[in-house]
Protein backbone atom coordinates (compact mmCIF):
# COMPACT_ATOMS: atom_id res chain seq x y z
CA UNK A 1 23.06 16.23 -39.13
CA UNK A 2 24.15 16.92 -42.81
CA UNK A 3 22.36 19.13 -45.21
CA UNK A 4 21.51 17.16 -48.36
CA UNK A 5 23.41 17.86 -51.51
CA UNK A 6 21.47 19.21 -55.03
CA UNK A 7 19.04 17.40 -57.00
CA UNK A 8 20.65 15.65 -60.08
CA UNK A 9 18.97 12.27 -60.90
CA UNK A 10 15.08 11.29 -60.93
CA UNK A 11 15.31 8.27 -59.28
CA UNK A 12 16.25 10.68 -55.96
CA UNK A 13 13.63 9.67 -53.43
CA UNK A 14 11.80 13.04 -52.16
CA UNK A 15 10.00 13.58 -49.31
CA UNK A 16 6.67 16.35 -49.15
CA UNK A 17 6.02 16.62 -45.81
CA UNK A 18 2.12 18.69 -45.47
CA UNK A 19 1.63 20.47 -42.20
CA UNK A 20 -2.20 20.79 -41.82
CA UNK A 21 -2.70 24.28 -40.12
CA UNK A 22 0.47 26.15 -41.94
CA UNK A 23 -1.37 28.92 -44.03
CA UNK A 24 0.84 29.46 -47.03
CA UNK A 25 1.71 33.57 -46.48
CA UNK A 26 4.34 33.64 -48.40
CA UNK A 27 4.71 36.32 -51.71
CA UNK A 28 6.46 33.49 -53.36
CA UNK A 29 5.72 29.97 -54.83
CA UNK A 30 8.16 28.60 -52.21
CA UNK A 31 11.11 29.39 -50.35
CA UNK A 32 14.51 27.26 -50.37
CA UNK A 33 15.84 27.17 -46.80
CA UNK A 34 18.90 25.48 -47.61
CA UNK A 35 20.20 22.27 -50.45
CA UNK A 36 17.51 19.83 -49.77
CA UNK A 37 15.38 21.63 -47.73
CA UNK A 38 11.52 23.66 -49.93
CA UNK A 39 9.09 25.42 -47.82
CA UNK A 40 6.48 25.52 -50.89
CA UNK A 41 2.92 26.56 -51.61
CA UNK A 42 0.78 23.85 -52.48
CA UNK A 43 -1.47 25.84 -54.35
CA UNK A 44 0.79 26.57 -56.99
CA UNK A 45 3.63 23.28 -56.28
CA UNK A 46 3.14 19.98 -58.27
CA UNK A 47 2.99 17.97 -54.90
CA UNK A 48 -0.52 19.70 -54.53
CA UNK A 49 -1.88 18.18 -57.07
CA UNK A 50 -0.34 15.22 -56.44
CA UNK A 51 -2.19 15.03 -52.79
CA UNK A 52 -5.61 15.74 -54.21
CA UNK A 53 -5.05 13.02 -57.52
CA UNK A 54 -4.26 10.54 -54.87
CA UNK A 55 -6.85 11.73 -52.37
CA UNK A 56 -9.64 10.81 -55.18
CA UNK A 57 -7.79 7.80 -57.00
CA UNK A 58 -6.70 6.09 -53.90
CA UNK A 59 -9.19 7.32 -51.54
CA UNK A 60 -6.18 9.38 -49.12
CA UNK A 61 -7.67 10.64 -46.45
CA UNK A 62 -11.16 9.14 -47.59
CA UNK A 63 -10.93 10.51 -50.88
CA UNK A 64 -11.62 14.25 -49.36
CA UNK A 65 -8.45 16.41 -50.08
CA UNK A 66 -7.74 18.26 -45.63
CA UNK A 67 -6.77 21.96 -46.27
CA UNK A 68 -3.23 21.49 -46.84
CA UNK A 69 -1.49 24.68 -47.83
CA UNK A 70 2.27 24.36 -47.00
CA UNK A 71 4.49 21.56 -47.05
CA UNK A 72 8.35 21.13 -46.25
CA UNK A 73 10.36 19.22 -49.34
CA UNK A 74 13.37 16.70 -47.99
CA UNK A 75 15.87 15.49 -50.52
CA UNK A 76 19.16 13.86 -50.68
CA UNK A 77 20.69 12.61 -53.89
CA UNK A 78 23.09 10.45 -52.25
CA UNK A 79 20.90 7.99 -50.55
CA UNK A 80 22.76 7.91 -47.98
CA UNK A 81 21.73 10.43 -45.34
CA UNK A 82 18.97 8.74 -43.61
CA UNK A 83 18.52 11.80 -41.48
CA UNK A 84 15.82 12.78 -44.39
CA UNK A 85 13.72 9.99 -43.92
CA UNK A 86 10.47 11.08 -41.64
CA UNK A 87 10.42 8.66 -39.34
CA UNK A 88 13.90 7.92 -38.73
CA UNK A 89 14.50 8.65 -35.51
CA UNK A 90 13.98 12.22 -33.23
CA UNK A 91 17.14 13.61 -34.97
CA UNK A 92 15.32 13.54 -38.67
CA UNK A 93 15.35 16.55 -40.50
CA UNK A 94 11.51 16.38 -40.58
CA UNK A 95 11.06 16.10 -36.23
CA UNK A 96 13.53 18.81 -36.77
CA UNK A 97 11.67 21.42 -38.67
CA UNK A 98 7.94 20.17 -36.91
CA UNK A 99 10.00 20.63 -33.42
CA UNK A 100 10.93 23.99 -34.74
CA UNK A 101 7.80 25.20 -36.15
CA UNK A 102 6.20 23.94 -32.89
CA UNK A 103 8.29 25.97 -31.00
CA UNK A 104 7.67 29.59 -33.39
CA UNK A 105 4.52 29.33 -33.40
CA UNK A 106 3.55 28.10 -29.43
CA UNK A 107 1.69 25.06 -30.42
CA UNK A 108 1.63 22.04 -32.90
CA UNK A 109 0.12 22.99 -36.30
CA UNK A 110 -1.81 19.52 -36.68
CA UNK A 111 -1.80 16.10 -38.46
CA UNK A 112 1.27 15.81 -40.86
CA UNK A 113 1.37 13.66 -44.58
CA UNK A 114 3.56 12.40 -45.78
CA UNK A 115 4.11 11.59 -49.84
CA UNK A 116 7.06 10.28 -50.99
CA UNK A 117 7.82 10.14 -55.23
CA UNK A 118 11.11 8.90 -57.50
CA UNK A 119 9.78 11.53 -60.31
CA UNK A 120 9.50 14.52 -58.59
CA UNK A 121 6.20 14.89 -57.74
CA UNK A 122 4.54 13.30 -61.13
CA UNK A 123 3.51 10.06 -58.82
CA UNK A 124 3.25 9.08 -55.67
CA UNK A 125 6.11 6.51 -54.42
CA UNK A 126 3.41 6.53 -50.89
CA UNK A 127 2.02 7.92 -48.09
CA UNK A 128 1.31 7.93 -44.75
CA UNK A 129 0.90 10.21 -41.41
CA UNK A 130 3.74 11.24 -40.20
CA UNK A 131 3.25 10.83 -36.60
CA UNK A 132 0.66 7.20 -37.55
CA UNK A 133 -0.85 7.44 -33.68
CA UNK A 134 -2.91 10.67 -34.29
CA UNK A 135 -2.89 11.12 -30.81
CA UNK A 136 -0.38 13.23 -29.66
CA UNK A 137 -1.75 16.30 -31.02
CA UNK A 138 -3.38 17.59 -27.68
CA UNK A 139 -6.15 19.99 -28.23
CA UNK A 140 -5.08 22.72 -25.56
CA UNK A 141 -1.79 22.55 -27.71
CA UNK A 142 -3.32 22.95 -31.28
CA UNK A 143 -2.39 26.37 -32.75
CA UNK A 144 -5.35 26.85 -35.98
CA UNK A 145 -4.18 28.44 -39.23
CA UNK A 146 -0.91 30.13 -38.44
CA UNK A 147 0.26 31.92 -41.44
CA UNK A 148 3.89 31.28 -42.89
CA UNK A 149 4.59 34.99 -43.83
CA UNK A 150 8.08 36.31 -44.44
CA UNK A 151 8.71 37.41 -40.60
CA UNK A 152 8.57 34.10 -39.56
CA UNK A 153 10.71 32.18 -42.45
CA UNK A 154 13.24 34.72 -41.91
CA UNK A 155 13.15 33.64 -38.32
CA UNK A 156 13.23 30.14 -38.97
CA UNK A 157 16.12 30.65 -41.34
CA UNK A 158 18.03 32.41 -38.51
CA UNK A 159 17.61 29.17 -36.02
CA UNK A 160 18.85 27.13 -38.75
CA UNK A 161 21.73 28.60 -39.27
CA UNK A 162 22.37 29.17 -35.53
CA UNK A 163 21.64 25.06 -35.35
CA UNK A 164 23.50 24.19 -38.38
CA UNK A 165 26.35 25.73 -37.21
CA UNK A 166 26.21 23.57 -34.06
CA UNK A 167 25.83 20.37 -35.70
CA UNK A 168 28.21 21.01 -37.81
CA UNK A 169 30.92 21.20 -34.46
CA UNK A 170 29.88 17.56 -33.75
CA UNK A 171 28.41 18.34 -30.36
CA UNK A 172 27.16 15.57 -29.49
CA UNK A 173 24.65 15.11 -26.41
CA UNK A 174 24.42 18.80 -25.99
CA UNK A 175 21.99 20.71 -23.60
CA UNK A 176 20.31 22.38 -26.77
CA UNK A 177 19.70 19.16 -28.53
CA UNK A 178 18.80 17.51 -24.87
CA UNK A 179 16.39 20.72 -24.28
CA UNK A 180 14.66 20.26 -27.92
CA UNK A 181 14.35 16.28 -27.68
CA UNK A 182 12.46 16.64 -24.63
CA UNK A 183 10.36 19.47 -25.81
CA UNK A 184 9.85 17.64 -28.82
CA UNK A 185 8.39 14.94 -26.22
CA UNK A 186 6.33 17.31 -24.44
CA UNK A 187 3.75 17.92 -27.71
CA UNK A 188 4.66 14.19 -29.03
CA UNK A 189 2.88 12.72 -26.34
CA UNK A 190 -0.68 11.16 -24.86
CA UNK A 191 -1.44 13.71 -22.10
CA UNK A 192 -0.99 17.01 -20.62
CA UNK A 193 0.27 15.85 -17.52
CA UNK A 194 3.40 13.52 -19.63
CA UNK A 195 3.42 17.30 -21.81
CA UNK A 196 4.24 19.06 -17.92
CA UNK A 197 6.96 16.88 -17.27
CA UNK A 198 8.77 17.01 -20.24
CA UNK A 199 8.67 20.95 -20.10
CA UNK A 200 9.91 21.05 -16.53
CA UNK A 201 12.89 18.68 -18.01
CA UNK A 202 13.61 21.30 -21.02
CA UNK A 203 13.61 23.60 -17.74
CA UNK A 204 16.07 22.03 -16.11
CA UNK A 205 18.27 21.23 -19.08
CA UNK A 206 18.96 24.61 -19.39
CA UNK A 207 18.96 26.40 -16.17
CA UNK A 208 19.77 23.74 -13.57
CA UNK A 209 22.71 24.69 -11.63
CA UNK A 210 25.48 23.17 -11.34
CA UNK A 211 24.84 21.75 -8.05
CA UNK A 212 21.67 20.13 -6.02
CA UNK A 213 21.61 22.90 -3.18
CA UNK A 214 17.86 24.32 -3.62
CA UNK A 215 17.41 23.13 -7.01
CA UNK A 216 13.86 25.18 -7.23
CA UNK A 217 14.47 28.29 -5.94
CA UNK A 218 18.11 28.45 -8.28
CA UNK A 219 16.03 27.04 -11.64
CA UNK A 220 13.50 29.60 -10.52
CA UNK A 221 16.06 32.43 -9.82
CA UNK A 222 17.87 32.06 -12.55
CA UNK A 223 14.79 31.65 -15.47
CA UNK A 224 13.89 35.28 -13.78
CA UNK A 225 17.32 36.64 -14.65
CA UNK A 226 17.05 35.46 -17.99
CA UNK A 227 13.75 36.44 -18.85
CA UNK A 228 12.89 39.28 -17.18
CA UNK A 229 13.71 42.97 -17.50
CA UNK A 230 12.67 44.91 -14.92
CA UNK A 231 12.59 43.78 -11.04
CA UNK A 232 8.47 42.99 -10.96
CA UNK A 233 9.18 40.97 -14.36
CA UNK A 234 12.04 39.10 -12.67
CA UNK A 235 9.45 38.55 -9.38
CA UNK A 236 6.63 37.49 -11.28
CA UNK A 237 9.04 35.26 -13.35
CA UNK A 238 10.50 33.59 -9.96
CA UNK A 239 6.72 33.11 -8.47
CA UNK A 240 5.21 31.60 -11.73
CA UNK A 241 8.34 28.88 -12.04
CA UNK A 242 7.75 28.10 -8.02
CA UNK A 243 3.65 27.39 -8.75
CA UNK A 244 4.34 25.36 -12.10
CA UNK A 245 7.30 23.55 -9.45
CA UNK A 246 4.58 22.83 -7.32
CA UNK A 247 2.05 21.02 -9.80
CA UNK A 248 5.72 19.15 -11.51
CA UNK A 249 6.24 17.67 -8.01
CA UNK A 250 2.07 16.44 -8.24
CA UNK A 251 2.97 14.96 -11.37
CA UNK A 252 6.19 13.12 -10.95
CA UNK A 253 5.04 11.32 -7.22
CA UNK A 254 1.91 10.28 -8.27
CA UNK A 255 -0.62 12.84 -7.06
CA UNK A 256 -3.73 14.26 -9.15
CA UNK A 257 -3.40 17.88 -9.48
CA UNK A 258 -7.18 19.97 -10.14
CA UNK A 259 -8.50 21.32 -13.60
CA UNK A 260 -6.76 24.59 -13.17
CA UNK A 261 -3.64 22.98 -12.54
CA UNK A 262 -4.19 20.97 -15.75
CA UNK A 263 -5.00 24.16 -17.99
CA UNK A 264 -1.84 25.93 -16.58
CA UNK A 265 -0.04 23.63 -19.04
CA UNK A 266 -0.53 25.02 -22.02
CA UNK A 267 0.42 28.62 -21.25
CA UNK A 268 3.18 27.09 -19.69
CA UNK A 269 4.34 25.49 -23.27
CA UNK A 270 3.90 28.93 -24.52
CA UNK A 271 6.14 30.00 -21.70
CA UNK A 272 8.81 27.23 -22.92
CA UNK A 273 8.52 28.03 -26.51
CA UNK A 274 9.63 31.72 -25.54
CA UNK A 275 12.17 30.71 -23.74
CA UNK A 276 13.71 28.60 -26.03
CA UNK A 277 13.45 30.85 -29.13
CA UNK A 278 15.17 33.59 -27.08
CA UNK A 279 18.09 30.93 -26.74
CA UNK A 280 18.13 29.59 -30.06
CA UNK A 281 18.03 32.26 -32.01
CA UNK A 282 21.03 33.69 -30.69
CA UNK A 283 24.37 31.80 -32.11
CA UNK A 284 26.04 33.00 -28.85
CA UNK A 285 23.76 31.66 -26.32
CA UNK A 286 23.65 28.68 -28.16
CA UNK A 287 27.66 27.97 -28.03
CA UNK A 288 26.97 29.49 -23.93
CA UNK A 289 24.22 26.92 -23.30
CA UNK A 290 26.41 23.85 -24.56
CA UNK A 291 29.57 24.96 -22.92
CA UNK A 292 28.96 23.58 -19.20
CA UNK A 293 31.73 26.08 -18.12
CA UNK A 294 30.56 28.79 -20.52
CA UNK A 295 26.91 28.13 -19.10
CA UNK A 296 28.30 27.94 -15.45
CA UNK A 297 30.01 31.48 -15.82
CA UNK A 298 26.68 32.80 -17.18
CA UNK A 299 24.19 31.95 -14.87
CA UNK A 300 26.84 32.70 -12.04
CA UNK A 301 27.14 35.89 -13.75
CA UNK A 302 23.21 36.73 -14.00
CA UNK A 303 22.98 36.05 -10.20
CA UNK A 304 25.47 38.84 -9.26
CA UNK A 305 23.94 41.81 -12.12
């Protein structure tokens, strides 16, 4: 994944991307994460009034401007990093920074539009939904009106540079990237039961050991380790994994697991999103995680503390 270089020509195609239930909580017009990547305020950035001149010209969104107030900016003046375009594929700069945000804030922040312009932002070049199904957005998983203050771009600039760093190594295939495609796939999806399988996956991604010898129990144990801090934190942490086990193994052979089953799935995202933020926002897990022998030496490590 390349970062995109500076803006130098109009003709550069640039992408707004407008995340529904991002409150704008930011003391400035807009933040630049990196070249080719704007967090900005739509009250105050031309692509605001862009959406709404649309919204009543073209009838966007039935000609009744949603309460956008944040939206990401992609460029690339090259035109040749296709990583920029939305709906590229899961490795897009745009599933990147929606995966993230996801994951910060413990639940998607709603429907996504996309507006694309040649002229920065005087015209609209089109627009569509990001994700065009509208469908994946699962209630249980909906977090409303999150705000987008300073403690949480500074810790969304510290995963970045934690991830760019890894990209820029060329690891290809790793466990991080396996772990965030999959939990990218658990909010991306139709149901809650498809979101419970993809989070026991991110699960296993990252703590399975190395061999098959009571897979649970080691997954279990060695989440505990990781997450806990005191020996009735490490217990509850081992108990919890070994229930969600239980309703994973409903899921994948076919059985119908109750109501109560079903709503343990959401705090169980919220239990992923933790655990992946404690991993990602560390450089050095990060470079442990994708090292199998690195990762080995770890959890073998954790077991024996």
């Amino acid at each position: 994944m390349r970062v995109g270089c500076n803006f130098r020509t109009n003709h550069t195609m640039k992408f707004a991307i407008l995340i529904n239930l991002l409150d704008w909580g930011h003391e400035g017009k807009e933040f630049i994460l990196d070249e080719g990547l704007t967090f900005v305020n739509l009250n105050t950035h031309p692509v605001g009034k862009l959406y709404k001149k649309i919204c009543k010209s073209d009838k966007v969104d039935h000609g009744d401007p949603s309460g956008y107030d944040t939206a990401l900016v992609l460029y690339d003046d090259t035109g040749e990093d296709h990583s920029f375009f939305p709906t590229a594929s899961k490795y897009s700069l745009s599933t990147t920074f929606i995966n993230l945000l996801t994951i910060i804030y413990k639940g998607t922040l709603g429907q996504c539009r996309v507006i694309a312009t040649k002229d920065n932002f005087k015209t609209s070049h089109g627009t569509y939904m990001l994700y065009e199904n509208q469908t994946e957005f699962i209630d249980e998983l909906v977090v409303l009106h999150s705000n987008f203050d300073r403690q949480n771009i500074e810790l969304l600039e510290s995963i970045w540079v934690n991830l760019k760093a890894t990209y820029s190594k060329n690891i290809q295939n790793s466990r991080i990237d396996n772990a965030l495609n999959f939990f990218y796939l658990s909010w991306n999806t139709l149901t809650l039961e498809q979101t419970g399988i993809c989070l026991s996956i991110v699960l296993e991604t990252l703590f399975a050991p190395h061999s098959n010898n009571e897979l649970i129990h080691q997954i279990s144990y060695n989440v505990a380790k990781f997450t806990g801090t005191t020996k009735q934190q490490k217990n509850d942490v081992y108990k919890y994994i070994k229930k969600y086990y239980s309703i994973r193994s409903k899921l994948v052979h076919g059985e119908t697991i109750n109501n109560d089953e079903l709503k343990s799935i959401p705090l169980f995202f919220k239990f992923i999103c933790d655990l992946i933020l404690k991993i990602i926002r560390d450089q050095n897990l990060i470079h442990t995680f994708n090292d199998n022998k690195l990762r080995k030496e770890f959890i073998e490590k954790q077991m024996f503390e």
